[in-house]
C-alpha atoms as a PDB file:
ATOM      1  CA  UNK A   1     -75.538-129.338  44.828  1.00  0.00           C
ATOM      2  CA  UNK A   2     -75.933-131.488  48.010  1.00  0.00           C
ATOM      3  CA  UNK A   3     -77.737-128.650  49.469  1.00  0.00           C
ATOM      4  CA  UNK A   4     -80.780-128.044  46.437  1.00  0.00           C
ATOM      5  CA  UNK A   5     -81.118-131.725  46.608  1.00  0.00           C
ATOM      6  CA  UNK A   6     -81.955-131.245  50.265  1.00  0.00           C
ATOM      7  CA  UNK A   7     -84.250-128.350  49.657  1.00  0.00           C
ATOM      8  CA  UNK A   8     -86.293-130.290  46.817  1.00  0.00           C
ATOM      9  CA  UNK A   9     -86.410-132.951  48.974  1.00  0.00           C
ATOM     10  CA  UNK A  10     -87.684-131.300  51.959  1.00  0.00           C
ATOM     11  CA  UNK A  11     -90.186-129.574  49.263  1.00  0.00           C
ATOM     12  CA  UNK A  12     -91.248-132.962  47.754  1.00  0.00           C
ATOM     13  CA  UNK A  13     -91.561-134.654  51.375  1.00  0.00           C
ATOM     14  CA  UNK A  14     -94.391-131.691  52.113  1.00  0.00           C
ATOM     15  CA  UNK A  15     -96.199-133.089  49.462  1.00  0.00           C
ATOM     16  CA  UNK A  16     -95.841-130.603  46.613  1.00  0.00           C
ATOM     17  CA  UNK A  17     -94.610-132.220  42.820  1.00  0.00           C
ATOM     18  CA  UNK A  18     -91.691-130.487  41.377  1.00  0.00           C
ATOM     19  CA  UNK A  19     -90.091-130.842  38.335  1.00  0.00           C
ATOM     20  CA  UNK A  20     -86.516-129.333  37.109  1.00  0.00           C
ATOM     21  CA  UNK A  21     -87.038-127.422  34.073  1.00  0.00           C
ATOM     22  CA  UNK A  22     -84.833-124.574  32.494  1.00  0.00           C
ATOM     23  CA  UNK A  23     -81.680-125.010  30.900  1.00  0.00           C
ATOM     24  CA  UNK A  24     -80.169-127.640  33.127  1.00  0.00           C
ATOM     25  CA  UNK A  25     -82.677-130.174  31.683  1.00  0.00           C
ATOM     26  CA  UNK A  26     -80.398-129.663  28.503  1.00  0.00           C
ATOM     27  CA  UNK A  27     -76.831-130.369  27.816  1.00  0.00           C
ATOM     28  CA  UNK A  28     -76.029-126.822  26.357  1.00  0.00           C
ATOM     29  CA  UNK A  29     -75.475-124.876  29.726  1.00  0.00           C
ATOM     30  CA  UNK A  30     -73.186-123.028  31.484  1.00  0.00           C
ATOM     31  CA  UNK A  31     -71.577-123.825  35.029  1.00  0.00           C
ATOM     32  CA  UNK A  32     -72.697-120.979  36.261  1.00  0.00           C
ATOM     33  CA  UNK A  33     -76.656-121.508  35.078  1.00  0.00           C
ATOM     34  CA  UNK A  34     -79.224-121.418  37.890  1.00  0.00           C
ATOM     35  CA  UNK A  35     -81.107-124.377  38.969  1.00  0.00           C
ATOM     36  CA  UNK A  36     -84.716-123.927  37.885  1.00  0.00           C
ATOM     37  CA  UNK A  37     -87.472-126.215  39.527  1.00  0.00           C
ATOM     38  CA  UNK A  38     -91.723-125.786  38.907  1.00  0.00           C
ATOM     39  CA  UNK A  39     -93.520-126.705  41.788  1.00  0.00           C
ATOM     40  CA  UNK A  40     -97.072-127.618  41.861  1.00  0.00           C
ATOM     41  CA  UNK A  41     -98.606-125.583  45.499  1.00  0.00           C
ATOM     42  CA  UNK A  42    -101.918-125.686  45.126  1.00  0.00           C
ATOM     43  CA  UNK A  43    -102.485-124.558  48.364  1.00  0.00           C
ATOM     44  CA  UNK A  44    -100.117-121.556  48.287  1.00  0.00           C
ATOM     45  CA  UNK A  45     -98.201-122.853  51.295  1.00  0.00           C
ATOM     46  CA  UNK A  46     -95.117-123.248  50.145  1.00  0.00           C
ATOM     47  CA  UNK A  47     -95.193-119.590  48.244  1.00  0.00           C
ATOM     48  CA  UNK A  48     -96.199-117.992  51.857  1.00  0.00           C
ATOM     49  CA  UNK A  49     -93.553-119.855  53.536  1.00  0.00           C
ATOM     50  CA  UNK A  50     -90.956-118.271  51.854  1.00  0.00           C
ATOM     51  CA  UNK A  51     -92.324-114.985  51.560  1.00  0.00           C
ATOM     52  CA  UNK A  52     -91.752-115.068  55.166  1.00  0.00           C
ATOM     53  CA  UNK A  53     -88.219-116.482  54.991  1.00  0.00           C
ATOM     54  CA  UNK A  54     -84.900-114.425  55.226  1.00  0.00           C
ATOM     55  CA  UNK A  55     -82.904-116.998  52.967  1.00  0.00           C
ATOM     56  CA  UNK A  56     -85.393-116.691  49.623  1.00  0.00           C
ATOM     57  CA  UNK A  57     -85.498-113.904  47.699  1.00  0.00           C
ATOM     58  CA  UNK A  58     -88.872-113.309  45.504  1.00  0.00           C
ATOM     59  CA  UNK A  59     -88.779-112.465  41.863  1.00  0.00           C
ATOM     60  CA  UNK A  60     -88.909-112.898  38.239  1.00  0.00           C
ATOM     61  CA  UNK A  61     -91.070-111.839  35.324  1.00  0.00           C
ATOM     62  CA  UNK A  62     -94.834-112.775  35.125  1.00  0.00           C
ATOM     63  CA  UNK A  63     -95.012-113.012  39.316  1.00  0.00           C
ATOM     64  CA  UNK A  64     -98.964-113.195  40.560  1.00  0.00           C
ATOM     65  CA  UNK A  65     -99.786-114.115  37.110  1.00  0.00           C
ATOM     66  CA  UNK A  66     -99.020-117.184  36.015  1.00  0.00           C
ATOM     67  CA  UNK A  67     -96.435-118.229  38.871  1.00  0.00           C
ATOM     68  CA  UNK A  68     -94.719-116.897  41.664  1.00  0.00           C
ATOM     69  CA  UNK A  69     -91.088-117.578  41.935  1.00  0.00           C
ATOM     70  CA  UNK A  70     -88.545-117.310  44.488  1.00  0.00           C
ATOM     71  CA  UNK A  71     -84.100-117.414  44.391  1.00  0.00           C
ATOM     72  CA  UNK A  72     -81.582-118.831  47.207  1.00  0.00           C
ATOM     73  CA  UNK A  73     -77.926-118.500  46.395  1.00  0.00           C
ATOM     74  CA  UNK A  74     -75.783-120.623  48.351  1.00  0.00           C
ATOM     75  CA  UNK A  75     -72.605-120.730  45.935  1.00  0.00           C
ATOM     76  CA  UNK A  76     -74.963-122.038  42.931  1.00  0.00           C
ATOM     77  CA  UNK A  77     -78.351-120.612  42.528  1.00  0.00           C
ATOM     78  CA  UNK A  78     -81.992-122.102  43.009  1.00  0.00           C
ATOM     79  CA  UNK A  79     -84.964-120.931  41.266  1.00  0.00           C
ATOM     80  CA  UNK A  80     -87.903-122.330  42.399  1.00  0.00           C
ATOM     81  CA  UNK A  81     -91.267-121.443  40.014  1.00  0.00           C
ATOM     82  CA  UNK A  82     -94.395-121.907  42.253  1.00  0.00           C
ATOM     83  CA  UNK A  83     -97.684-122.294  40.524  1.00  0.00           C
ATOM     84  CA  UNK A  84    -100.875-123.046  41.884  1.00  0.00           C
ATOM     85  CA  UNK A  85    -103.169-124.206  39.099  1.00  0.00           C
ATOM     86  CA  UNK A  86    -102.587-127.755  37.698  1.00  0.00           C
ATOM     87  CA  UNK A  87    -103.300-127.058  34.187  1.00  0.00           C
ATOM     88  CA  UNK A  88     -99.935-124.284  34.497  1.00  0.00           C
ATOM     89  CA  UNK A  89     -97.942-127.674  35.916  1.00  0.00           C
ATOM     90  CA  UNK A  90     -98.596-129.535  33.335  1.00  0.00           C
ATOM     91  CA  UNK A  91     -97.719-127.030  30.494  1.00  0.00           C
ATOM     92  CA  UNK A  92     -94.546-126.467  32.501  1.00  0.00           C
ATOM     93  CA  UNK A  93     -93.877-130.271  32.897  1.00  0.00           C
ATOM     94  CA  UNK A  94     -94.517-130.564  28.683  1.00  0.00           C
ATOM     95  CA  UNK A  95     -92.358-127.658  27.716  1.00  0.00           C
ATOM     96  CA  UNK A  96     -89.774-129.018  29.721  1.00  0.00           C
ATOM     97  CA  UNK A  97     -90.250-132.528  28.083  1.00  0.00           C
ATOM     98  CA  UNK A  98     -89.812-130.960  24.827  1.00  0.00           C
ATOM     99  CA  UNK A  99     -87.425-129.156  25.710  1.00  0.00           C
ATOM    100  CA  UNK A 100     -85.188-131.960  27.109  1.00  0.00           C
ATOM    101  CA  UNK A 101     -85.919-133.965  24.132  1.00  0.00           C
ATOM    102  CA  UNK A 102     -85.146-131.709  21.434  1.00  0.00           C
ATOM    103  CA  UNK A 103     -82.377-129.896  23.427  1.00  0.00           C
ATOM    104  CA  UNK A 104     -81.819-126.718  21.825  1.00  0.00           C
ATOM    105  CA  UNK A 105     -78.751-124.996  22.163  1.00  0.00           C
ATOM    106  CA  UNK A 106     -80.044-121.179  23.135  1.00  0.00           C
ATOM    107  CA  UNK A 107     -82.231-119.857  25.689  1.00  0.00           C
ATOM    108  CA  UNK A 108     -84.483-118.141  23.156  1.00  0.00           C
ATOM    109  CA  UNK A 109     -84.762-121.721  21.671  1.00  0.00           C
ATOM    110  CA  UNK A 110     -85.960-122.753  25.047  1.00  0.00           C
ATOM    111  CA  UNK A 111     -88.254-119.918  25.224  1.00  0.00           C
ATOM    112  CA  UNK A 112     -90.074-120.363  22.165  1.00  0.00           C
ATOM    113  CA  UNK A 113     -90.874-123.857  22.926  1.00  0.00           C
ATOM    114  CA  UNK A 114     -92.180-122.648  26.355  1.00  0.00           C
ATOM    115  CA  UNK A 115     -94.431-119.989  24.310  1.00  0.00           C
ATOM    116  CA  UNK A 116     -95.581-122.176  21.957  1.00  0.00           C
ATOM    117  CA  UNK A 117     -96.617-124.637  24.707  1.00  0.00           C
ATOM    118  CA  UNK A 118     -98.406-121.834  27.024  1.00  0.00           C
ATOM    119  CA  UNK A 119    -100.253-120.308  23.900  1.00  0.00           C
ATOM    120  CA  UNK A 120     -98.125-116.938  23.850  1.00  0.00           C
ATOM    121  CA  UNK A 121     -96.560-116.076  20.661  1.00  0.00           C
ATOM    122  CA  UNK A 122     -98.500-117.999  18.495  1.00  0.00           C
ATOM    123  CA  UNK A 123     -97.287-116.455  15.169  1.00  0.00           C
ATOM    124  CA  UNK A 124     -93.458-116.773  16.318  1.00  0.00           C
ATOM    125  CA  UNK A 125     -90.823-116.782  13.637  1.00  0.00           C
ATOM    126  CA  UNK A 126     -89.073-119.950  12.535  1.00  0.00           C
ATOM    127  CA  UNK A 127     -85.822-120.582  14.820  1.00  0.00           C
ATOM    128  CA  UNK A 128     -82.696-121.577  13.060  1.00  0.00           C
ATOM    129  CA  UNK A 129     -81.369-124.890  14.762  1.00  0.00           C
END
């Protein structure tokens, strides 16, 4: 993990906020989960660097929409969720404090929480917990 600490903090030293988020922020993971961070680029500077890098990959659902995201694997793997709007951030950073605090057990759990937080899936059915 030395090395995603590295990579966060080179992030976070260019100025951008990050925030982990997915379902390391929990205590019901896997080993082998991915580490998921949201970072704030307003600027788009950090999403063009690594478009132009050999060592990220880009992809993921809902790319150009809402967020762009990009994967390294270097024996564990880094997501990193680049959005450029602050209001997106923030939902992000709240749907990951719920979802640390309530700490659901499945990743459709998780999801729900994020949907109900970004406004999607309004009428979702009730989750058994």
């Amino acid at each position: 993990m030395d090395w995603i600490d590295s990579v966060i903090g080179k992030i976070v030293s260019l100025g951008h906020f990050v925030k982990m988020t997915g379902s390391r922020v929990t205590t019901h993971y896997n080993k082998d989960s991915d580490f998921d961070y949201v970072v704030y680029d307003p600027q788009r500077t950090l999403e063009k660097e690594l478009k132009n890098s050999s060592s990220w990959t880009m992809g993921g659902s809902g790319n150009g929409e809402e967020f762009n995201s990009f994967k390294r694997e270097f024996g564990e793997t880094i997501n990193l969720i680049l959005v450029d709007k602050a209001e997106i951030f923030q939902k992000y950073c709240l749907a990951t404090d719920i979802i640390k605090s309530v700490n659901p057990k499945t990743k459709a759990e998780r999801i729900a929480y994020f949907d109900m937080v970004f406004g999607r899936k309004t009428q979702t059915e009730a989750l058994p917990f």
